[in-house]
C-alpha atoms as a PDB file:
ATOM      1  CA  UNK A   1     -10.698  10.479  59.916  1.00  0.00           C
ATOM      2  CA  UNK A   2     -13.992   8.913  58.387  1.00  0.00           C
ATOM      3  CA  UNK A   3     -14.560   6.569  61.263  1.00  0.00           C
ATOM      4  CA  UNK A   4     -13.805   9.316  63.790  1.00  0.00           C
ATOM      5  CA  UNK A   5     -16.318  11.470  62.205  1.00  0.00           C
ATOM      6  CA  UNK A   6     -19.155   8.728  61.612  1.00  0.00           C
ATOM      7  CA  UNK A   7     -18.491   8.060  65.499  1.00  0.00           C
ATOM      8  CA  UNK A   8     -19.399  11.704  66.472  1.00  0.00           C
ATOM      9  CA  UNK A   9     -22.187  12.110  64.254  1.00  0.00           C
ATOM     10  CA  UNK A  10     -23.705   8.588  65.719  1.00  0.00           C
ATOM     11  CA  UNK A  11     -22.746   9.927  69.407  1.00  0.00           C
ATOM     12  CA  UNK A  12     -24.992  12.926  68.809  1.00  0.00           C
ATOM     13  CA  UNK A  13     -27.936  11.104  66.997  1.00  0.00           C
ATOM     14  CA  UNK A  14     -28.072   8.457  70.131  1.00  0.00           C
ATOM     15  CA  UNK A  15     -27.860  11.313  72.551  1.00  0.00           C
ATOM     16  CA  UNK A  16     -30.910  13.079  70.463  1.00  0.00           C
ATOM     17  CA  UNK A  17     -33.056   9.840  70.803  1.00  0.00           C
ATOM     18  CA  UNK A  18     -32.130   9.321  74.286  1.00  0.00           C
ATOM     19  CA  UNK A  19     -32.693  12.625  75.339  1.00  0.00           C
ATOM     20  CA  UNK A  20     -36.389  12.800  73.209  1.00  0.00           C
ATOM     21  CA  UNK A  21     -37.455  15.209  70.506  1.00  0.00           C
ATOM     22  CA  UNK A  22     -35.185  17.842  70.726  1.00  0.00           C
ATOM     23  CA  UNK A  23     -36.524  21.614  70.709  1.00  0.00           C
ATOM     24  CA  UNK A  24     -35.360  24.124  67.836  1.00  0.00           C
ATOM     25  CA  UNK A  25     -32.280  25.631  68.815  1.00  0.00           C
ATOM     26  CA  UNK A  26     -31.838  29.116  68.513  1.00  0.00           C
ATOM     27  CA  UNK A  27     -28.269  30.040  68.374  1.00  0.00           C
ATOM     28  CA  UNK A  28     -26.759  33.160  69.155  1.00  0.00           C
ATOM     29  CA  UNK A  29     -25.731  35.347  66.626  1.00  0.00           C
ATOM     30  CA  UNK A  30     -22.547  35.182  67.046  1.00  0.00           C
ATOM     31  CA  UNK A  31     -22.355  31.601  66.896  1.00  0.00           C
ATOM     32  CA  UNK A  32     -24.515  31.219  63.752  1.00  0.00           C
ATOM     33  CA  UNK A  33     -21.091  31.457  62.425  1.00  0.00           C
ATOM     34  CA  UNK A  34     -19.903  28.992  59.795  1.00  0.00           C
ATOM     35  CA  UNK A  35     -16.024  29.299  58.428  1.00  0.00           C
ATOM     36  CA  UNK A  36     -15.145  27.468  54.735  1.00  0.00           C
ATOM     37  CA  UNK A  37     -11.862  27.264  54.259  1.00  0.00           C
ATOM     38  CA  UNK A  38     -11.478  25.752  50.709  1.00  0.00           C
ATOM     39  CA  UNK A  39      -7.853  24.734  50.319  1.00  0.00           C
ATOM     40  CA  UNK A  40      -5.659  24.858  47.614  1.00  0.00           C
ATOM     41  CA  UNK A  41      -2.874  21.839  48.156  1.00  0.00           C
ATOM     42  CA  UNK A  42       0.571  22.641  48.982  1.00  0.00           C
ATOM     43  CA  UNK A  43      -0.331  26.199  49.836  1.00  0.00           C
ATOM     44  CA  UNK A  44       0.847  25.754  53.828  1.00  0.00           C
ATOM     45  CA  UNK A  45      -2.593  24.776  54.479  1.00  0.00           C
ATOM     46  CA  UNK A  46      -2.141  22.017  56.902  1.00  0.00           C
ATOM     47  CA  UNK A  47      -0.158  24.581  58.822  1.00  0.00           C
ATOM     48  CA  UNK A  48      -2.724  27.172  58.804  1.00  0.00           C
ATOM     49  CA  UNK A  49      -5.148  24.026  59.663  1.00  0.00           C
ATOM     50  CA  UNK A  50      -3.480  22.981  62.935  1.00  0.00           C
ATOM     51  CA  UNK A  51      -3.720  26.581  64.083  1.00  0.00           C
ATOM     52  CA  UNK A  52      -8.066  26.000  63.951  1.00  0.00           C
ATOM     53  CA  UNK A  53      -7.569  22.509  65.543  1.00  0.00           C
ATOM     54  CA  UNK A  54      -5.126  24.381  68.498  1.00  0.00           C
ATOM     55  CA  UNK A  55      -7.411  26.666  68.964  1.00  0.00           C
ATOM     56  CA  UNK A  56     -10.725  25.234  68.822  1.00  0.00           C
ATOM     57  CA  UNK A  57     -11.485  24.115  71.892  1.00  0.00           C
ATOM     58  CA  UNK A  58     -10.487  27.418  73.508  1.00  0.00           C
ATOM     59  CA  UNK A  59     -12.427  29.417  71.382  1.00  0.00           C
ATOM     60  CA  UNK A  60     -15.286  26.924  71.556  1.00  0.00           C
ATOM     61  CA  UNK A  61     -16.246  26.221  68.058  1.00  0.00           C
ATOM     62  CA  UNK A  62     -15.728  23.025  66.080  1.00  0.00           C
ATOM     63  CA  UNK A  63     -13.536  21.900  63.280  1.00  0.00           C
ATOM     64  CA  UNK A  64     -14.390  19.366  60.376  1.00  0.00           C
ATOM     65  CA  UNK A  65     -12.540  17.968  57.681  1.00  0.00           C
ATOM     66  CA  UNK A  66     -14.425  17.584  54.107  1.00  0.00           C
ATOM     67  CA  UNK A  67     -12.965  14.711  53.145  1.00  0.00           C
ATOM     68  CA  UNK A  68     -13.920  13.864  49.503  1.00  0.00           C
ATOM     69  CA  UNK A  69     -13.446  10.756  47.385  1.00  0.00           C
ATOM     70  CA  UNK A  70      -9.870  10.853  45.735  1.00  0.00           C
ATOM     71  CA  UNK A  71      -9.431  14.412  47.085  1.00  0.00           C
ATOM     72  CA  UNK A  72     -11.921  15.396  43.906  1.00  0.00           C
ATOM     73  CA  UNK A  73     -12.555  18.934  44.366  1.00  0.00           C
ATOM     74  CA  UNK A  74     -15.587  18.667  42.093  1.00  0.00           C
ATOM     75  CA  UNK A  75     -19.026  17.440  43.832  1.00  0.00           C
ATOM     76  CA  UNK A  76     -21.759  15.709  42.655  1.00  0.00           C
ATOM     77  CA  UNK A  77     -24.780  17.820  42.162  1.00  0.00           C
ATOM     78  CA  UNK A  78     -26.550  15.669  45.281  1.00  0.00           C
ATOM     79  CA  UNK A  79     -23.664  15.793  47.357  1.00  0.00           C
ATOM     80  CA  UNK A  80     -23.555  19.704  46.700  1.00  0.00           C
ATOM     81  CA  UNK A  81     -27.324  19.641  48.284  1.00  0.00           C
ATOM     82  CA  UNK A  82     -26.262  17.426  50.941  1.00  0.00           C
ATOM     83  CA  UNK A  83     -23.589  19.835  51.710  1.00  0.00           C
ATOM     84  CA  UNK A  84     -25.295  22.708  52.165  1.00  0.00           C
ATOM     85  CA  UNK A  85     -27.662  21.670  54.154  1.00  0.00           C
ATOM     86  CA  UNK A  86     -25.567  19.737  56.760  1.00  0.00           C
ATOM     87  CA  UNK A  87     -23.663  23.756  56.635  1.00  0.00           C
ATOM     88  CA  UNK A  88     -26.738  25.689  56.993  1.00  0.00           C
ATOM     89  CA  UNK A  89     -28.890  23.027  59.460  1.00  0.00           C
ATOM     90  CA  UNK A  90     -26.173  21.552  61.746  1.00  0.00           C
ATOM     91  CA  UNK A  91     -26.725  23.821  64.505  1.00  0.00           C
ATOM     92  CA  UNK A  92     -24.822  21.548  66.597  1.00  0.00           C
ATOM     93  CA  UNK A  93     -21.477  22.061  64.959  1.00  0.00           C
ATOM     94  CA  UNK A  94     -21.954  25.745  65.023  1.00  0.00           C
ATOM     95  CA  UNK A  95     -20.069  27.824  65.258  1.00  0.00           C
ATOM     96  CA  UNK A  96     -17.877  25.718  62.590  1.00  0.00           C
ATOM     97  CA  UNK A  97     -14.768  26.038  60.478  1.00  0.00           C
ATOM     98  CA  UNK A  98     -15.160  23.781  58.145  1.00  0.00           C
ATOM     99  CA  UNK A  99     -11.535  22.924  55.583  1.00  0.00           C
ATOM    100  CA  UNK A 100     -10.774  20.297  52.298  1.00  0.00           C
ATOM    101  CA  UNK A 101      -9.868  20.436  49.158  1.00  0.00           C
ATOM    102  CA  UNK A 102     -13.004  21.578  47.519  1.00  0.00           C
ATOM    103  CA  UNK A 103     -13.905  24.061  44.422  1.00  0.00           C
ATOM    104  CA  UNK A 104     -15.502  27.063  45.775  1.00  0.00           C
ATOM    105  CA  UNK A 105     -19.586  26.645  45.989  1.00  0.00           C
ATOM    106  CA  UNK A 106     -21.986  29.150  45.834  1.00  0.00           C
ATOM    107  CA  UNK A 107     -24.417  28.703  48.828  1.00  0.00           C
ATOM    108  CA  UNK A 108     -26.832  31.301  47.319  1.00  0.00           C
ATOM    109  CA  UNK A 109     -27.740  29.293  44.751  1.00  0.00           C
ATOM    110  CA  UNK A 110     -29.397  26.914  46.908  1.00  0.00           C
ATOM    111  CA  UNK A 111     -31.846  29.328  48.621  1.00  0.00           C
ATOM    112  CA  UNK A 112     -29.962  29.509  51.780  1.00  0.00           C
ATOM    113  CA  UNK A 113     -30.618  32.845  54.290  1.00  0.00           C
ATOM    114  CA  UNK A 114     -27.142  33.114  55.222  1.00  0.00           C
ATOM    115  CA  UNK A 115     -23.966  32.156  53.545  1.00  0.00           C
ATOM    116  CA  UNK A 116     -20.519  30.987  55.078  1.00  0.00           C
ATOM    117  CA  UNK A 117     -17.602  33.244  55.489  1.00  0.00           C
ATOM    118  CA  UNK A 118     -14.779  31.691  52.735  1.00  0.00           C
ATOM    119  CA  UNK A 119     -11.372  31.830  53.288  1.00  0.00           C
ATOM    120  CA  UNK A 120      -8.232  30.297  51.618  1.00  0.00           C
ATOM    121  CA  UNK A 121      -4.558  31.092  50.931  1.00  0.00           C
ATOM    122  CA  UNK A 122      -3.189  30.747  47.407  1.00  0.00           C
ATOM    123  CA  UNK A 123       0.787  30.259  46.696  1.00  0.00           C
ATOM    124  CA  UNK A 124       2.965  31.654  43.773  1.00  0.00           C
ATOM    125  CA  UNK A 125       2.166  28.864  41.115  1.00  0.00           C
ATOM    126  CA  UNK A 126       5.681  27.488  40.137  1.00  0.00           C
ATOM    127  CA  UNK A 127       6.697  27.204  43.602  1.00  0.00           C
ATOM    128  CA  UNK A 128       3.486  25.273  44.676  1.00  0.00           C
ATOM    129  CA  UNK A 129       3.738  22.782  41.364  1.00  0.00           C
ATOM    130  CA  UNK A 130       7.726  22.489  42.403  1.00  0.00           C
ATOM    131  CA  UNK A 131       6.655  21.558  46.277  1.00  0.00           C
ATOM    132  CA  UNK A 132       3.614  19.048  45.090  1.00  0.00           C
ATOM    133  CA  UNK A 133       6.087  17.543  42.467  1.00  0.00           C
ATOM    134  CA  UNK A 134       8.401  16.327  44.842  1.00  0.00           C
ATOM    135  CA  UNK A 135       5.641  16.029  47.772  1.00  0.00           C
ATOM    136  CA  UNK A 136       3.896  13.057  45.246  1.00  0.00           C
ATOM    137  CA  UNK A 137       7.422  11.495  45.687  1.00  0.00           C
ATOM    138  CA  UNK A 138       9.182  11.823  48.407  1.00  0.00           C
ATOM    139  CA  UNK A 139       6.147  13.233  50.964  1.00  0.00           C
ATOM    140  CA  UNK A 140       6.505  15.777  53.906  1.00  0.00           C
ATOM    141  CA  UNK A 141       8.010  15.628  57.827  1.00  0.00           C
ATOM    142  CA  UNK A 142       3.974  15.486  58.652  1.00  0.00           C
ATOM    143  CA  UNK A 143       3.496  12.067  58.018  1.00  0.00           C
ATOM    144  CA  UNK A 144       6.486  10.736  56.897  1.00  0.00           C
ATOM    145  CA  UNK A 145       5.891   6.829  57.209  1.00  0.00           C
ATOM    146  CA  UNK A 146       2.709   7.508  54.335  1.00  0.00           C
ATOM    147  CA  UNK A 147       3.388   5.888  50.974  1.00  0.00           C
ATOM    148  CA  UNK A 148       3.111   8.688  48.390  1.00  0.00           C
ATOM    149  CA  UNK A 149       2.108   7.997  45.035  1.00  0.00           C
ATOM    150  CA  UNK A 150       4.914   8.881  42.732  1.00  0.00           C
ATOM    151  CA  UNK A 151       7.212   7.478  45.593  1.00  0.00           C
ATOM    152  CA  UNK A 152      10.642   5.499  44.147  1.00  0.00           C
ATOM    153  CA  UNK A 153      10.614   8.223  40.694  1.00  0.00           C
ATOM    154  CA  UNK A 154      14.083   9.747  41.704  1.00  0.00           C
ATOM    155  CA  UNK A 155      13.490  12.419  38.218  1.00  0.00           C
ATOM    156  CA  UNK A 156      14.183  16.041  39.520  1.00  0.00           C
ATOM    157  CA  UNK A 157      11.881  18.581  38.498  1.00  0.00           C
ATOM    158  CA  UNK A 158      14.394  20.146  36.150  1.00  0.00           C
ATOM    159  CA  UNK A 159      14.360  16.608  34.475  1.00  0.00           C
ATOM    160  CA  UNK A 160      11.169  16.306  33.734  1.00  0.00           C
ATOM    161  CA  UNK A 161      10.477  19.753  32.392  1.00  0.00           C
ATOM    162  CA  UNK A 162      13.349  19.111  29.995  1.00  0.00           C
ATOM    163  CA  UNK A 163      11.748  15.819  29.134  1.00  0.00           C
ATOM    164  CA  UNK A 164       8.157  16.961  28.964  1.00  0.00           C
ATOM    165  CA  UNK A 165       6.770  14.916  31.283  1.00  0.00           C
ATOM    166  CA  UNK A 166       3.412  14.971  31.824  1.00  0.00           C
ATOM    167  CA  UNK A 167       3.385  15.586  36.030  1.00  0.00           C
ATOM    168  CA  UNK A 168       5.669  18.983  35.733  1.00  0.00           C
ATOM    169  CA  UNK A 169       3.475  20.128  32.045  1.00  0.00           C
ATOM    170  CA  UNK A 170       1.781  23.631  32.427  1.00  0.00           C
ATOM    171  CA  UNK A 171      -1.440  22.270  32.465  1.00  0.00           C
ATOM    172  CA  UNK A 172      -0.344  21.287  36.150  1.00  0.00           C
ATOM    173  CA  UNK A 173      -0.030  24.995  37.625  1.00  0.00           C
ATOM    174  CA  UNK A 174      -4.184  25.445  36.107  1.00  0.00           C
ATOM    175  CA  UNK A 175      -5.557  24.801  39.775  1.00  0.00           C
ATOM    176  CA  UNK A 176      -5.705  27.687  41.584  1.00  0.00           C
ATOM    177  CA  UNK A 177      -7.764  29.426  39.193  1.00  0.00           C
ATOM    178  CA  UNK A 178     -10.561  26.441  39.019  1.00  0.00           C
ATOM    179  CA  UNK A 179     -10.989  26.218  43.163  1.00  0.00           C
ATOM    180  CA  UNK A 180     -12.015  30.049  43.434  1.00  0.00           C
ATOM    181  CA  UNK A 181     -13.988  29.587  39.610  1.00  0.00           C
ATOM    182  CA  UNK A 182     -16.100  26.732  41.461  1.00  0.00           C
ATOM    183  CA  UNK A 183     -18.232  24.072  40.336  1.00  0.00           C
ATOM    184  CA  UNK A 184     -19.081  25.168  36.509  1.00  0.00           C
ATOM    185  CA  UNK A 185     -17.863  23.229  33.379  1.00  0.00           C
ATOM    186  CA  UNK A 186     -15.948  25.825  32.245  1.00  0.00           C
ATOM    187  CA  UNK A 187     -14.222  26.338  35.235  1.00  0.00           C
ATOM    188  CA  UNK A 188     -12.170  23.445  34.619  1.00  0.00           C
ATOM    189  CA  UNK A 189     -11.426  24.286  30.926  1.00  0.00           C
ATOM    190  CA  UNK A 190      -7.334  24.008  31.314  1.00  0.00           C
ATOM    191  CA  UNK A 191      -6.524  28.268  30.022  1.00  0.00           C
ATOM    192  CA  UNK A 192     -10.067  29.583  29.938  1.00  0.00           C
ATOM    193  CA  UNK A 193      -9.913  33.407  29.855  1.00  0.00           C
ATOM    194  CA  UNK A 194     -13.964  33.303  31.367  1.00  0.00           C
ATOM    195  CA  UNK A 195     -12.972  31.003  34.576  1.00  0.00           C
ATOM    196  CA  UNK A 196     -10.125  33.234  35.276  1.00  0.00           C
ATOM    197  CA  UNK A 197     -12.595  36.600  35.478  1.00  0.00           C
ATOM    198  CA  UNK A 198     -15.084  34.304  37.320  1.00  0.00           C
ATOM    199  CA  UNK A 199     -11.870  33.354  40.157  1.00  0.00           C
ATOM    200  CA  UNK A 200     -11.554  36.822  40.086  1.00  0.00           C
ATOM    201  CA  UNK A 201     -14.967  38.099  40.989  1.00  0.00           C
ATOM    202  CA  UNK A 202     -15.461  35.209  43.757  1.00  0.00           C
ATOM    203  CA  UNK A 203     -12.186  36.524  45.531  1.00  0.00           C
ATOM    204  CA  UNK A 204     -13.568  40.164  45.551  1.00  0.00           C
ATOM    205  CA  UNK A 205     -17.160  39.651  46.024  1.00  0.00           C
ATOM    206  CA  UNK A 206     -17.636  35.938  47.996  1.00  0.00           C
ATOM    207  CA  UNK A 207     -14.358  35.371  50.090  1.00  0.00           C
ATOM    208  CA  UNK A 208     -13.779  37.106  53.536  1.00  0.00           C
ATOM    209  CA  UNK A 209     -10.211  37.143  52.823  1.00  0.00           C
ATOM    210  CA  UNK A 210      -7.461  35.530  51.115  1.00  0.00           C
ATOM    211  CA  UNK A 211      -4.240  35.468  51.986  1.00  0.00           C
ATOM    212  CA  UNK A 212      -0.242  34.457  50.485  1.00  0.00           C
ATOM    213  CA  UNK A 213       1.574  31.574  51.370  1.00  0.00           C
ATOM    214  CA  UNK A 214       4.622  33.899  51.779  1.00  0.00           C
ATOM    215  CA  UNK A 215       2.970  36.295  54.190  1.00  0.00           C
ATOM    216  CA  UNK A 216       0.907  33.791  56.496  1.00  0.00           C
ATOM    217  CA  UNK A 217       1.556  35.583  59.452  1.00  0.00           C
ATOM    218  CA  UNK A 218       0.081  38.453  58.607  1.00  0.00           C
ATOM    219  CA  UNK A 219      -3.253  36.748  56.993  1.00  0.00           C
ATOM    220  CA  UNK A 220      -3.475  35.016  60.765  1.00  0.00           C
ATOM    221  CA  UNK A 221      -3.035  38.268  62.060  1.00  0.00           C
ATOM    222  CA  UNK A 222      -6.115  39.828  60.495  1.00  0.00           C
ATOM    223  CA  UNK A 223      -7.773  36.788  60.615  1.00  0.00           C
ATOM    224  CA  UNK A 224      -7.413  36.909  64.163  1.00  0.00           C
ATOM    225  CA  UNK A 225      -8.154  41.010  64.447  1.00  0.00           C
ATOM    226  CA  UNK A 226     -11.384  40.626  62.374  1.00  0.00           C
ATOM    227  CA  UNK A 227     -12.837  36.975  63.813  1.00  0.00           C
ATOM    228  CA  UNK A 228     -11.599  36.819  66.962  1.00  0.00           C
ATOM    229  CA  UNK A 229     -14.303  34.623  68.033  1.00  0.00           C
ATOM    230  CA  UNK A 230     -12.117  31.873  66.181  1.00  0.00           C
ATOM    231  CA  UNK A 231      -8.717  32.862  65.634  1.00  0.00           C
ATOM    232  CA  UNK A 232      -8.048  34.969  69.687  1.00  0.00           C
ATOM    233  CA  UNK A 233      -4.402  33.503  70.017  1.00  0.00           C
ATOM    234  CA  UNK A 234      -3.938  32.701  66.312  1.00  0.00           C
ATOM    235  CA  UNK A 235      -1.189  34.943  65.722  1.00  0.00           C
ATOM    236  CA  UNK A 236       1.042  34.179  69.122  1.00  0.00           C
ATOM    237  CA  UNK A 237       0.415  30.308  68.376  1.00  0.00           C
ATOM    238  CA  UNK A 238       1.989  31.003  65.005  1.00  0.00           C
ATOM    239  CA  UNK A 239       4.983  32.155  66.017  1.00  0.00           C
ATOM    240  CA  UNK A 240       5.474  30.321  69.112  1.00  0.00           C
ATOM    241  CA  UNK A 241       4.098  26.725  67.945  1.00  0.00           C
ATOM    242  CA  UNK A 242       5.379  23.825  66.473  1.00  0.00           C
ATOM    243  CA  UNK A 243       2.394  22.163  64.824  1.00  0.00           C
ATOM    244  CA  UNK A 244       2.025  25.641  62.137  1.00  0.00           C
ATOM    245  CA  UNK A 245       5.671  24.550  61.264  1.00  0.00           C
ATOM    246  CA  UNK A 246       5.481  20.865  60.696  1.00  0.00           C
ATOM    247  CA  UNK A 247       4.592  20.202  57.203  1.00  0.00           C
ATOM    248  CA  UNK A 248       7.210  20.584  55.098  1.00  0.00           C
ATOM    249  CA  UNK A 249       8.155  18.832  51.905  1.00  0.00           C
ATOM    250  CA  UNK A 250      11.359  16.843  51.334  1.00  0.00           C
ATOM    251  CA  UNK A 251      13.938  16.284  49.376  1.00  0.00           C
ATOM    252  CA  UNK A 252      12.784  19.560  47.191  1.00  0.00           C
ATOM    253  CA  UNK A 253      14.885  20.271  44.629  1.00  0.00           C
ATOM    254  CA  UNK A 254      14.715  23.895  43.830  1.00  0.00           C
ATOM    255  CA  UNK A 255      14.033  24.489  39.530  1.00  0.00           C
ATOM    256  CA  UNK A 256      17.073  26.393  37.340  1.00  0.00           C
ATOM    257  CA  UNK A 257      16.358  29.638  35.401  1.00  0.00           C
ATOM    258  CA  UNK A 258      16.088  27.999  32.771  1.00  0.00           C
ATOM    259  CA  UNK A 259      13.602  25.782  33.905  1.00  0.00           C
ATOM    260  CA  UNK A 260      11.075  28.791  35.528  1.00  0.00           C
ATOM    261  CA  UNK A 261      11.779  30.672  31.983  1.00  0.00           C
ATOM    262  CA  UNK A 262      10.147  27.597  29.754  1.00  0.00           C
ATOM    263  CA  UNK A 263       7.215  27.263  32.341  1.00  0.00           C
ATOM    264  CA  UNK A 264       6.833  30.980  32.041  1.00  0.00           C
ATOM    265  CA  UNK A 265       6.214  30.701  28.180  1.00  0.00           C
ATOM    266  CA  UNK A 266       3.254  28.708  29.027  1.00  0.00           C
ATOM    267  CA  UNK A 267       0.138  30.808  28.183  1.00  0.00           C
ATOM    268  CA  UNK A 268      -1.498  28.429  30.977  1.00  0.00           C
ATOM    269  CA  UNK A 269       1.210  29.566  33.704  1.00  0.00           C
ATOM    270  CA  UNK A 270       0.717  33.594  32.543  1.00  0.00           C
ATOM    271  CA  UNK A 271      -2.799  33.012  33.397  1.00  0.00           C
ATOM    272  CA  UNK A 272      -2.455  31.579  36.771  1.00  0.00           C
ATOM    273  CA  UNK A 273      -0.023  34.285  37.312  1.00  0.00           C
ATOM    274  CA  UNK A 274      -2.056  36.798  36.583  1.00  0.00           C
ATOM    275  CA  UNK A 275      -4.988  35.214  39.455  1.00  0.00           C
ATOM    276  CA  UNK A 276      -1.657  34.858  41.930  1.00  0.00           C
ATOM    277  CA  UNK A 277      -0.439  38.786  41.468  1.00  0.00           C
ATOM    278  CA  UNK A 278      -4.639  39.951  41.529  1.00  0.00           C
ATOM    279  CA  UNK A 279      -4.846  38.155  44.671  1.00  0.00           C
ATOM    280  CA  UNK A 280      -1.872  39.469  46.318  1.00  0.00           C
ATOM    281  CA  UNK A 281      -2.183  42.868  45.316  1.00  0.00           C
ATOM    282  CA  UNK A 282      -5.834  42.609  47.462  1.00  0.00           C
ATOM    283  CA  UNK A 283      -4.439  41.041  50.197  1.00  0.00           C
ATOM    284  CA  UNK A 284      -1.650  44.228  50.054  1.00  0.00           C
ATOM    285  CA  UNK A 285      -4.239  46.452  49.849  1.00  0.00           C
ATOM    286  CA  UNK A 286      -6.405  45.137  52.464  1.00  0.00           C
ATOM    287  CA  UNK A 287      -3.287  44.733  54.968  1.00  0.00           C
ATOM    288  CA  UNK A 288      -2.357  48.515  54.484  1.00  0.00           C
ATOM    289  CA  UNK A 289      -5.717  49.600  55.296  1.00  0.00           C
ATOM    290  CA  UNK A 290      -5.587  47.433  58.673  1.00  0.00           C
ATOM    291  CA  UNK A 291      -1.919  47.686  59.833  1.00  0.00           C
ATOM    292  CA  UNK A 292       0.733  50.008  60.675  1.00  0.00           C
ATOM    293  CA  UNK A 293       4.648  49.207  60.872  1.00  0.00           C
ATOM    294  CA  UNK A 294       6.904  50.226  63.893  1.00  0.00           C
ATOM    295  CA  UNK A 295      10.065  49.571  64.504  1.00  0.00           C
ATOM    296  CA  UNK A 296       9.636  46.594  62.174  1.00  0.00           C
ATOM    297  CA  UNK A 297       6.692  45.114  63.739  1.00  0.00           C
ATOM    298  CA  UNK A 298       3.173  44.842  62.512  1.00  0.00           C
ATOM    299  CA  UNK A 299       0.438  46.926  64.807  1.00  0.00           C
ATOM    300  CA  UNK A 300      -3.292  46.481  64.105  1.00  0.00           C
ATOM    301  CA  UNK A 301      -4.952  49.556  64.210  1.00  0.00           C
ATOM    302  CA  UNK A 302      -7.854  50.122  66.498  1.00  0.00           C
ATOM    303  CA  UNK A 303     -10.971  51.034  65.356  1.00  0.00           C
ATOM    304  CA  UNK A 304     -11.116  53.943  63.213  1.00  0.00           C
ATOM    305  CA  UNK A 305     -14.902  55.234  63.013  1.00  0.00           C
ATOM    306  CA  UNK A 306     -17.642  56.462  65.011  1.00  0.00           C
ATOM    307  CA  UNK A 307     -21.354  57.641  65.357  1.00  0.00           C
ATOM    308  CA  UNK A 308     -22.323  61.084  65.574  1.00  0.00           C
ATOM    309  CA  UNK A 309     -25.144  63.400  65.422  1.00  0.00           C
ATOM    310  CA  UNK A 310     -27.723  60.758  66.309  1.00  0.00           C
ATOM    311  CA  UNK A 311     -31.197  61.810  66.782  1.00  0.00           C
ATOM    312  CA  UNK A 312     -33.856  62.146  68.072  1.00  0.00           C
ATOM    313  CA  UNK A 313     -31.938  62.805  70.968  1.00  0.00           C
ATOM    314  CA  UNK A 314     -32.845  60.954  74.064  1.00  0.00           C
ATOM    315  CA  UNK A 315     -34.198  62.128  76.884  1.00  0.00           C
END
C-alpha cells in the first residue's frame, strides 16, 4: 500500500514538472470536500471501507489509506502538521475520503479555513475486544494467508479472563474512548473521567455522524441521503455486495455469562460503556429524525422545510 501510494504521488509530481508551473486551482465547492473516517479496529470498518473504494470511481472522488507506523493512532506533533496540510492543500485528491486508525485531530487548531467532515462507527466494547482477541490469533476470511501476531495461542477468551491474562484485561476495551478524545495526554490515561467528557463533546460537536456496528445499514443509508456526492449507491451496494461482507473473524469463540459479568465489574469497561450507549442513543436520535418505517422497511424522508415570505419581492 506504501509503494502504491509513493507511485501516485511521484506520477503527479512528474506530470506537474512536465506540464510547467501549474496555475492555482480553484475547486468547486462541492468538491472542496474532504471525508476523515478515523477507525476504530474491529468495528466492521474494512467493510464499510470497501463500500468508499466500490464507489469511488463512480462518484469521482478519491480514497487514501493513512497508514501509520505500527498502526499507532497517536502522531507526532510534525507529522500532525504534515497532515493537515497535505488535507487542507492537496487539491488534487479532492474531493477525498480519507480512513486509518488514527485518534481524532482537531484541524482548527492549526489555523485551517475549513475543517474535514469526521465520521466513524464504534462497536459494543466486549464484543469488539472478543472479535480482536481471537482476530490477533487466528485472523479474518479477508486475508487469510497473513500471519497474525498472537497466531499458534489456542487460549479461548473465557481462558484467559479466568487466568488474568494481560490481552483480554479491562484495560483492553479503553480504546474507543481515546480515538474520539484525540491527541491529548490525558486522553490516553487508561479510566480518565475528563477524556471520556472530551469523546463525548467531539462526537456531538466535531463528527458528521457516527454510527453502530450493529446497525451499519442504516448509518450507510444516511450517509448516503446526506453526502450523496460520495456514498449515491452506498446503501444498494451494501446489501447486494460481497466485498461489505468479507471480513469476518475466525474461529471466534463467543464469552460465558460469567465471563461478560467479571468484565462488567471493571470500572474501565462501565466507562467505555457509558461512551458506547451515548453514542448510540445519538445515532437513534438522529435516525428517527431522518427515517420513517413501512411495512418493515426504512424510507428516508424528503426534505422537510421551506422558504417563505421573502422580500423585497422581485419584480
Amino acid at each position: 500500500e506504501r509503494a502504491i501510494a509513493r507511485h501516485e504521488v511521484r506520477e503527479i509530481e512528474q506530470r506537474h514538472t512536465v506540464d510547467g508551473p501549474q496555475q492555482d486551482v480553484t475547486l468547486d465547492e462541492e468538491d472542496d470536500v474532504v471525508i476523515i473516517y478515523n477507525r476504530v479496529p474491529k468495528t466492521a470498518s474494512t467493510s464499510f471501507t470497501n463500500i468508499a473504494y466500490d464507489l469511488c470511481a463512480k462518484n469521482k472522488y478519491h480514497v487514501l489509506h493513512i497508514n501509520t507506523t505500527k498502526n499507532n493512532p497517536v502522531m507526532s506533533l510534525q507529522d500532525q502538521v504534515r497532515f493537515v496540510k497535505n488535507v487542507t492543500s492537496w487539491k488534487e485528491m479532492k474531493p477525498g475520503f480519507y480512513h486509518g486508525h488514527i485518534s481524532y485531530l482537531d484541524f482548527a487548531k492549526f489555523g485551517v479555513k475549513k475543517k474535514p467532515i469526521y465520521i466513524n462507527v464504534i462497536r459494543d466494547p466486549i464484543e469488539r475486544l472478543v472479535s480482536y482477541y481471537y482476530f490477533l490469533r487466528f485472523g479474518d476470511d479477508y486475508r487469510p494467508g497473513l500471519r497474525r501476531r498472537k497466531q499458534g495461542d489456542k487460549k479461548t477468551f473465557d481462558e484467559c479472563v479466568a487466568a488474568g491474562g494481560s490481552d483480554c484485561a479491562p484495560e483492553k476495551l479503553w480504546l474507543q474512548i481515546p480515538f474520539f478524545c484525540g491527541h491529548s495526554s490525558e486522553c490516553w490515561n487508561v479510566g480518565s473521567r475528563w477524556a471520556l467528557e472530551q469523546a463525548k463533546y467531539n462526537l456531538i460537536n466535531e463528527y458528521f455522524l457516527v454510527g453502530v456496528t450493529e446497525e451499519l445499514e442504516d448509518f450507510i443509508m444516511l450517509l448516503e441521503a446526506a453526502l450523496p456526492r460520495f456514498f449515491r449507491g452506498a446503501t444498494e451496494l451494501y446489501r447486494t455486495g460481497k466485498k461489505s461482507h468479507l471480513r469476518k473473524t475466525t474461529e471466534k469463540k463467543l464469552p460465558t455469562k460469567e465471563t461478560i459479568a467479571k468484565l462488567q465489574q471493571s470500572e474501565i469497561w462501565k466507562m467505555e460503556n457509558e461512551f458506547y450507549e451515548f453514542a448510540l442513543e445519538q445515532f437513534q436520535f438522529v435516525r428517527a429524525h431522518a427515517v420513517r418505517e413501512k411495512d418493515g422497511e426504512l424510507y428516508i424522508l424528503a426534505q422537510n422545510f421551506f422558504y417563505e415570505k421573502i422580500y423585497p419581492k422581485s419584480n
